[in-house]
N, C-alpha and C. Protein backbone atom coordinates (compact mmCIF):
# COMPACT_ATOMS: atom_id res chain seq x y z
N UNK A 1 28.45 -19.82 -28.75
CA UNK A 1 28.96 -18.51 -29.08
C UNK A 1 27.95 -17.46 -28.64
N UNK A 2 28.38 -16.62 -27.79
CA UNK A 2 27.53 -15.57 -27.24
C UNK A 2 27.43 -14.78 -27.99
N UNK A 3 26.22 -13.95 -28.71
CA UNK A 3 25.84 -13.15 -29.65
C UNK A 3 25.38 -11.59 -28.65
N UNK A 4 26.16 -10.71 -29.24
CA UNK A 4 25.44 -9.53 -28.61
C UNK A 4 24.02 -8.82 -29.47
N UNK A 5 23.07 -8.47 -28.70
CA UNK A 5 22.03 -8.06 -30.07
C UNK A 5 21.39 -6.89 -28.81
N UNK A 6 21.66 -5.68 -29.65
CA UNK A 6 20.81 -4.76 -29.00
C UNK A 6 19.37 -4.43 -29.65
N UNK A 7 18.62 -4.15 -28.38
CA UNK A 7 17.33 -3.99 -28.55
C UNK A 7 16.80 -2.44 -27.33
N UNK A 8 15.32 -1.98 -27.95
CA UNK A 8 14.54 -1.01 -27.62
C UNK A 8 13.46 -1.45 -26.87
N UNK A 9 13.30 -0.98 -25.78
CA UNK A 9 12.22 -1.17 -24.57
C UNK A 9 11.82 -0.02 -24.61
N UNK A 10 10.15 0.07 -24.64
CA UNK A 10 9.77 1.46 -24.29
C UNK A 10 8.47 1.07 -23.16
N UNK A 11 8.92 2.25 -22.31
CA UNK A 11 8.42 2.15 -20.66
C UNK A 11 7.73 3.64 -20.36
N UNK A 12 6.27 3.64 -20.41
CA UNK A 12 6.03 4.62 -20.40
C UNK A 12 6.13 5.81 -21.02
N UNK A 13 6.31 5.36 -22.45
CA UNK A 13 6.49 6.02 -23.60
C UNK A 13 7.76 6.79 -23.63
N UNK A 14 9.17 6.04 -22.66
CA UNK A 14 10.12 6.62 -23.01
C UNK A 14 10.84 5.17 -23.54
N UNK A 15 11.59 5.12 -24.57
CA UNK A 15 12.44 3.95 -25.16
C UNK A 15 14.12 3.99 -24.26
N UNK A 16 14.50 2.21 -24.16
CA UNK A 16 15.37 1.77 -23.41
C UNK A 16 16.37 1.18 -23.81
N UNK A 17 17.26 1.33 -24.06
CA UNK A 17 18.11 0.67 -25.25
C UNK A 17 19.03 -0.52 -24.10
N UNK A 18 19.10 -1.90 -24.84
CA UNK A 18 19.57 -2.67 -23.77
C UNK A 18 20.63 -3.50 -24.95
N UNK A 19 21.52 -3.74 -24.35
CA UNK A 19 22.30 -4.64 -25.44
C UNK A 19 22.25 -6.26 -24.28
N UNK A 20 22.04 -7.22 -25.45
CA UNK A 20 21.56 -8.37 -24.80
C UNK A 20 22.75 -9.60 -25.13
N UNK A 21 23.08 -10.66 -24.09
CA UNK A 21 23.87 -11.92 -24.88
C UNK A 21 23.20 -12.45 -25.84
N UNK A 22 22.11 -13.02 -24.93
CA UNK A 22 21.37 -14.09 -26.27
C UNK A 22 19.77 -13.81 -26.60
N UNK A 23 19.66 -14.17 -27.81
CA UNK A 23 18.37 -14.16 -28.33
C UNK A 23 17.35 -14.48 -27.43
N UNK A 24 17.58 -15.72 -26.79
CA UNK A 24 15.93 -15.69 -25.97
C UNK A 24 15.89 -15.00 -24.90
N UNK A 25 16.97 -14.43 -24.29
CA UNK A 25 16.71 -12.87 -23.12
C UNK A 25 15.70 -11.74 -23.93
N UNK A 26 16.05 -11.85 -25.61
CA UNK A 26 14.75 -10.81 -25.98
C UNK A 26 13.53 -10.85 -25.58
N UNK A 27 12.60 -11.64 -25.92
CA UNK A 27 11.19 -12.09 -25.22
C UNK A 27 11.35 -12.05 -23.83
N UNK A 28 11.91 -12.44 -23.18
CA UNK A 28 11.87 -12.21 -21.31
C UNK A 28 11.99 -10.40 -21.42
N UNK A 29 12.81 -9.87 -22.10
CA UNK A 29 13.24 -8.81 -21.51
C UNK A 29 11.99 -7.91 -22.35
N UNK A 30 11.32 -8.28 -23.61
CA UNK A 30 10.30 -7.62 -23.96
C UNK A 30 9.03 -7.69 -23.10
N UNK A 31 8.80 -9.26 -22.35
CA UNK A 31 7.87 -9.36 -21.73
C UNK A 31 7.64 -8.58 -20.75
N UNK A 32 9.01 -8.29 -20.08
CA UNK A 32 9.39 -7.39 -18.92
C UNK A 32 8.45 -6.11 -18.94
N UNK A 33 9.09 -5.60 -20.27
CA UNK A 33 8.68 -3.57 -20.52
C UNK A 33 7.02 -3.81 -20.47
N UNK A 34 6.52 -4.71 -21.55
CA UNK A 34 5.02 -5.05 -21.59
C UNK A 34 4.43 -4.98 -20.31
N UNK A 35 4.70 -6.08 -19.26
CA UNK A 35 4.28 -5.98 -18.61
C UNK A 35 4.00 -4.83 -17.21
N UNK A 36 5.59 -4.67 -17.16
CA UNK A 36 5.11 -2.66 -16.87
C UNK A 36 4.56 -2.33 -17.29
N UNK A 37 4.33 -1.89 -18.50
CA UNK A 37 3.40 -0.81 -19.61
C UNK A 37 2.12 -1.49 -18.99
N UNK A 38 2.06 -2.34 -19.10
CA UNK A 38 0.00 -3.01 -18.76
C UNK A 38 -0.42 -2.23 -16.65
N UNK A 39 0.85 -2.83 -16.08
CA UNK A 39 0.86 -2.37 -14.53
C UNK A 39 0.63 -0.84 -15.02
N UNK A 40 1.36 -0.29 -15.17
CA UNK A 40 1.51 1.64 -15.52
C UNK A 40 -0.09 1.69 -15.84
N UNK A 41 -0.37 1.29 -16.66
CA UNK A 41 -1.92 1.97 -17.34
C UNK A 41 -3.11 1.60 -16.08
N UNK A 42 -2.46 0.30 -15.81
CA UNK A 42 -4.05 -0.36 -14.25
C UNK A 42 -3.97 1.06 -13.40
N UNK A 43 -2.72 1.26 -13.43
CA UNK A 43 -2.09 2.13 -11.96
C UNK A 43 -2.74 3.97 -12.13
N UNK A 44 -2.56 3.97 -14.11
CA UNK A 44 -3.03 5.59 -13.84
C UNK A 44 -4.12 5.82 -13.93
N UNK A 45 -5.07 3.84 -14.28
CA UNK A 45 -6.74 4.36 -14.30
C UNK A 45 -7.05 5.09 -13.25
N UNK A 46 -6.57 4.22 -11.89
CA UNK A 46 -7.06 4.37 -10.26
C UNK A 46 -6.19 5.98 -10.16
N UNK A 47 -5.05 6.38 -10.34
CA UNK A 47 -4.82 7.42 -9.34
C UNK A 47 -4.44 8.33 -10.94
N UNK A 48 -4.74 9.02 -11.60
CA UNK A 48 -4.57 10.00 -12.86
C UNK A 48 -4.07 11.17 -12.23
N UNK A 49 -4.09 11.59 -11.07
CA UNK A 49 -3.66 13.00 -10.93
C UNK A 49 -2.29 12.94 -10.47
N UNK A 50 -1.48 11.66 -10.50
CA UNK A 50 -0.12 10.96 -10.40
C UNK A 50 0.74 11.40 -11.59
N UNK A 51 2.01 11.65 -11.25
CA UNK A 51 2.93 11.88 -12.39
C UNK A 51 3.38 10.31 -12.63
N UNK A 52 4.34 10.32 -13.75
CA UNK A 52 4.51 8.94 -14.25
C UNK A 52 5.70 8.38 -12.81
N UNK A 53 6.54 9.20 -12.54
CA UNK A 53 7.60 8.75 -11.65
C UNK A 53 6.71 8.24 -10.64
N UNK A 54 5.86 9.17 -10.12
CA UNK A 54 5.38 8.16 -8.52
C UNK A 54 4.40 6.83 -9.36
N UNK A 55 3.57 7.00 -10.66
CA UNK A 55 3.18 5.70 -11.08
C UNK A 55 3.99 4.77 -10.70
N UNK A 56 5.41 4.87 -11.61
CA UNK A 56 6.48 3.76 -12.09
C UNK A 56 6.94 3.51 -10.24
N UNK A 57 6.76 4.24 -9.28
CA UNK A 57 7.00 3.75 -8.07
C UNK A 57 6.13 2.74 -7.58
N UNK A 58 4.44 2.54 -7.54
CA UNK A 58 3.93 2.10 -7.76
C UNK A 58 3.68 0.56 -8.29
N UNK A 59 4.33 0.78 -9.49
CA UNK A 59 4.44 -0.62 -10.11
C UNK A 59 5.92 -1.75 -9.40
N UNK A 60 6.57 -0.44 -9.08
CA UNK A 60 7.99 -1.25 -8.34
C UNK A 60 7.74 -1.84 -7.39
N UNK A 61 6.97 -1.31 -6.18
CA UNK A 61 6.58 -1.74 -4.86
C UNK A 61 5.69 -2.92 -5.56
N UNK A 62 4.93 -2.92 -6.32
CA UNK A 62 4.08 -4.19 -6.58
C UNK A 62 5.00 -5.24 -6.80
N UNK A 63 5.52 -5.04 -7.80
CA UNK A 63 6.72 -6.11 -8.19
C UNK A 63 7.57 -6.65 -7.31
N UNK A 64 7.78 -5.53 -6.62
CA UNK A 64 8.79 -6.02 -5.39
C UNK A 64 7.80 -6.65 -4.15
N UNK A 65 7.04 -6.33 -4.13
CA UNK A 65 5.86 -7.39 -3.20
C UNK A 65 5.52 -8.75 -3.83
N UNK A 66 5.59 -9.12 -4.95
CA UNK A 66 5.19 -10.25 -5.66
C UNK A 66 6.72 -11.43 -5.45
N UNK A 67 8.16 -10.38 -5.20
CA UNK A 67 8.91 -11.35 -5.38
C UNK A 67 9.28 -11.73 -4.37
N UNK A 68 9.46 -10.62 -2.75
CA UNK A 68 9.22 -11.16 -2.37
C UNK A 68 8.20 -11.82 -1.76
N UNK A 69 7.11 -12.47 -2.10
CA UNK A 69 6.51 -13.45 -1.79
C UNK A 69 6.64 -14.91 -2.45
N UNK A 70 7.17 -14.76 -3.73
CA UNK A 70 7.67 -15.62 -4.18
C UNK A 70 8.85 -16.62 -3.51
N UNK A 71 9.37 -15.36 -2.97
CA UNK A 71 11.02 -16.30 -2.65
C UNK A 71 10.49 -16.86 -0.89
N UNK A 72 9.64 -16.39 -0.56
CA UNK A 72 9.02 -16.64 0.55
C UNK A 72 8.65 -17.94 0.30
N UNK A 73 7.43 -18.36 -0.63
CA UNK A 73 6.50 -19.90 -0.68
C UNK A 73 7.98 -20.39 -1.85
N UNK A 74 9.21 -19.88 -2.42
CA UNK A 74 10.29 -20.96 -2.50
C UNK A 74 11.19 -21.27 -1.38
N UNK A 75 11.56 -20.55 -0.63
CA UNK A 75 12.06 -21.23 0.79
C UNK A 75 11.27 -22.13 1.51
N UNK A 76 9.99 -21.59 1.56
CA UNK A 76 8.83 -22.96 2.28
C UNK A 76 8.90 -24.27 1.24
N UNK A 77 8.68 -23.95 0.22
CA UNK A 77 8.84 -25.35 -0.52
C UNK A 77 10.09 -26.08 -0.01
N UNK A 78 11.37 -25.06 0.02
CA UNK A 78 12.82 -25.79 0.03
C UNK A 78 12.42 -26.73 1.88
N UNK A 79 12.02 -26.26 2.62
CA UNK A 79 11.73 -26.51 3.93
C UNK A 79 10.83 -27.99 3.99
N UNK A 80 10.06 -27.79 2.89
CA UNK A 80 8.94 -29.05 2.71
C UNK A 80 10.11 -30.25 2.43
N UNK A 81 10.82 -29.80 1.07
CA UNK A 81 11.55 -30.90 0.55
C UNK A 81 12.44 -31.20 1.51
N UNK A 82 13.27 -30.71 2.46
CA UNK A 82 14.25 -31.11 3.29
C UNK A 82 13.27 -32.09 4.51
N UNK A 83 12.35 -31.48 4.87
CA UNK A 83 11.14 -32.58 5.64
C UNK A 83 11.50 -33.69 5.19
N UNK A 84 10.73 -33.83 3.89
CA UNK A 84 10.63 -34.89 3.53
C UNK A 84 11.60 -36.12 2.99
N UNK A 85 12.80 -34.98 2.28
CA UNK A 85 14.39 -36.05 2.52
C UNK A 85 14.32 -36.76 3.86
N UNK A 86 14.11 -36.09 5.01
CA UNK A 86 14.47 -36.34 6.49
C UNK A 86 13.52 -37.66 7.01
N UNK A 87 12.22 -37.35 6.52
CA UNK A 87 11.47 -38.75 6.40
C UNK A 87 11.85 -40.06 5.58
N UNK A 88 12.09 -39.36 4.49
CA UNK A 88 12.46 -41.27 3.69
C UNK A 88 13.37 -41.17 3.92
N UNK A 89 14.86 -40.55 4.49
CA UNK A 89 15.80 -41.33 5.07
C UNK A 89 15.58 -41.93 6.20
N UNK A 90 15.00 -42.05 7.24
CA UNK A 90 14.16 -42.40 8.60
C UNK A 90 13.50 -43.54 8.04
N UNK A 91 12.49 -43.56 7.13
CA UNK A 91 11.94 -44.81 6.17
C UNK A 91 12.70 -45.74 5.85
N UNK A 92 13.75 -45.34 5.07
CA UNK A 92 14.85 -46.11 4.85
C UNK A 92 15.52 -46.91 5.63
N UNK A 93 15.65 -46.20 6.69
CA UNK A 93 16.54 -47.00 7.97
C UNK A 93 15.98 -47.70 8.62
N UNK A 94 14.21 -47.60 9.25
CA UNK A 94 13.55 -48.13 9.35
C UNK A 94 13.07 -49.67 8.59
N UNK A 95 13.02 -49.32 7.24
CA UNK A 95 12.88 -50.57 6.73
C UNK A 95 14.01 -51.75 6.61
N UNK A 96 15.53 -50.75 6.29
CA UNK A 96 16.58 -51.78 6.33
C UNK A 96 16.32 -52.54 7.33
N UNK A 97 16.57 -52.11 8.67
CA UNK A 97 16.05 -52.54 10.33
C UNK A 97 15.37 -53.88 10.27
N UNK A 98 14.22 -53.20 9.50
CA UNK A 98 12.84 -54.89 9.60
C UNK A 98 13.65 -55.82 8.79
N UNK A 99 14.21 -55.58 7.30
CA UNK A 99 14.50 -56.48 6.67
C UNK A 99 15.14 -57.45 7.53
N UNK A 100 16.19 -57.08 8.68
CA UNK A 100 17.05 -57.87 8.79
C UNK A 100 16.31 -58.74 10.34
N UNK A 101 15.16 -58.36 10.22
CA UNK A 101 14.33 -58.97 11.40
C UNK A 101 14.20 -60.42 10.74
């Protein structure tokens, strides 16, 4: 049973009102604001004479550089694993082969 539960994110000291399905999207989605809020503060040590909008731009381009690089070394992984299907099926056929030597 899908439960709706709304909750408050605050991002830069403005609050976010999100209505959620389930309970454990809370913690992901709290971890979320947190972890902006921590990026925002690294971001206005280095540049302070920044308004919050070009900050919060800032933290986006980071984020968005982190994922994709992520989805980058997960396609290379997916590339590794298809390798390596491609080898032990080759192994496989190979060995049936000898058995019947």
């Amino acid at each position: 049973m899908n439960r709706k539960q709304k909750i408050k994110i605050e991002i830069a000291g403005r609050p976010y009102p999100f209505v959620i399905d389930r309970e454990e999207d809370e913690e992901r989605i709290r971890k979320a604001g947190k972890l902006i809020d921590e990026k925002l503060f690294q971001i206005k040590q280095r540049y302070n004479d920044k308004d919050v909008q070009d900050l919060l731009a800032f933290v986006a381009l980071q984020f968005a550089i982190k994922t994709i690089q992520l989805e980058t070394n997960v396609a290379g992984s997916t590339e590794q694993v298809d390798r390596l299907k491609q080898i032990s099926e080759q192994l496989d056929t190979f060995l049936s082969q000898c058995a019947d030597c």
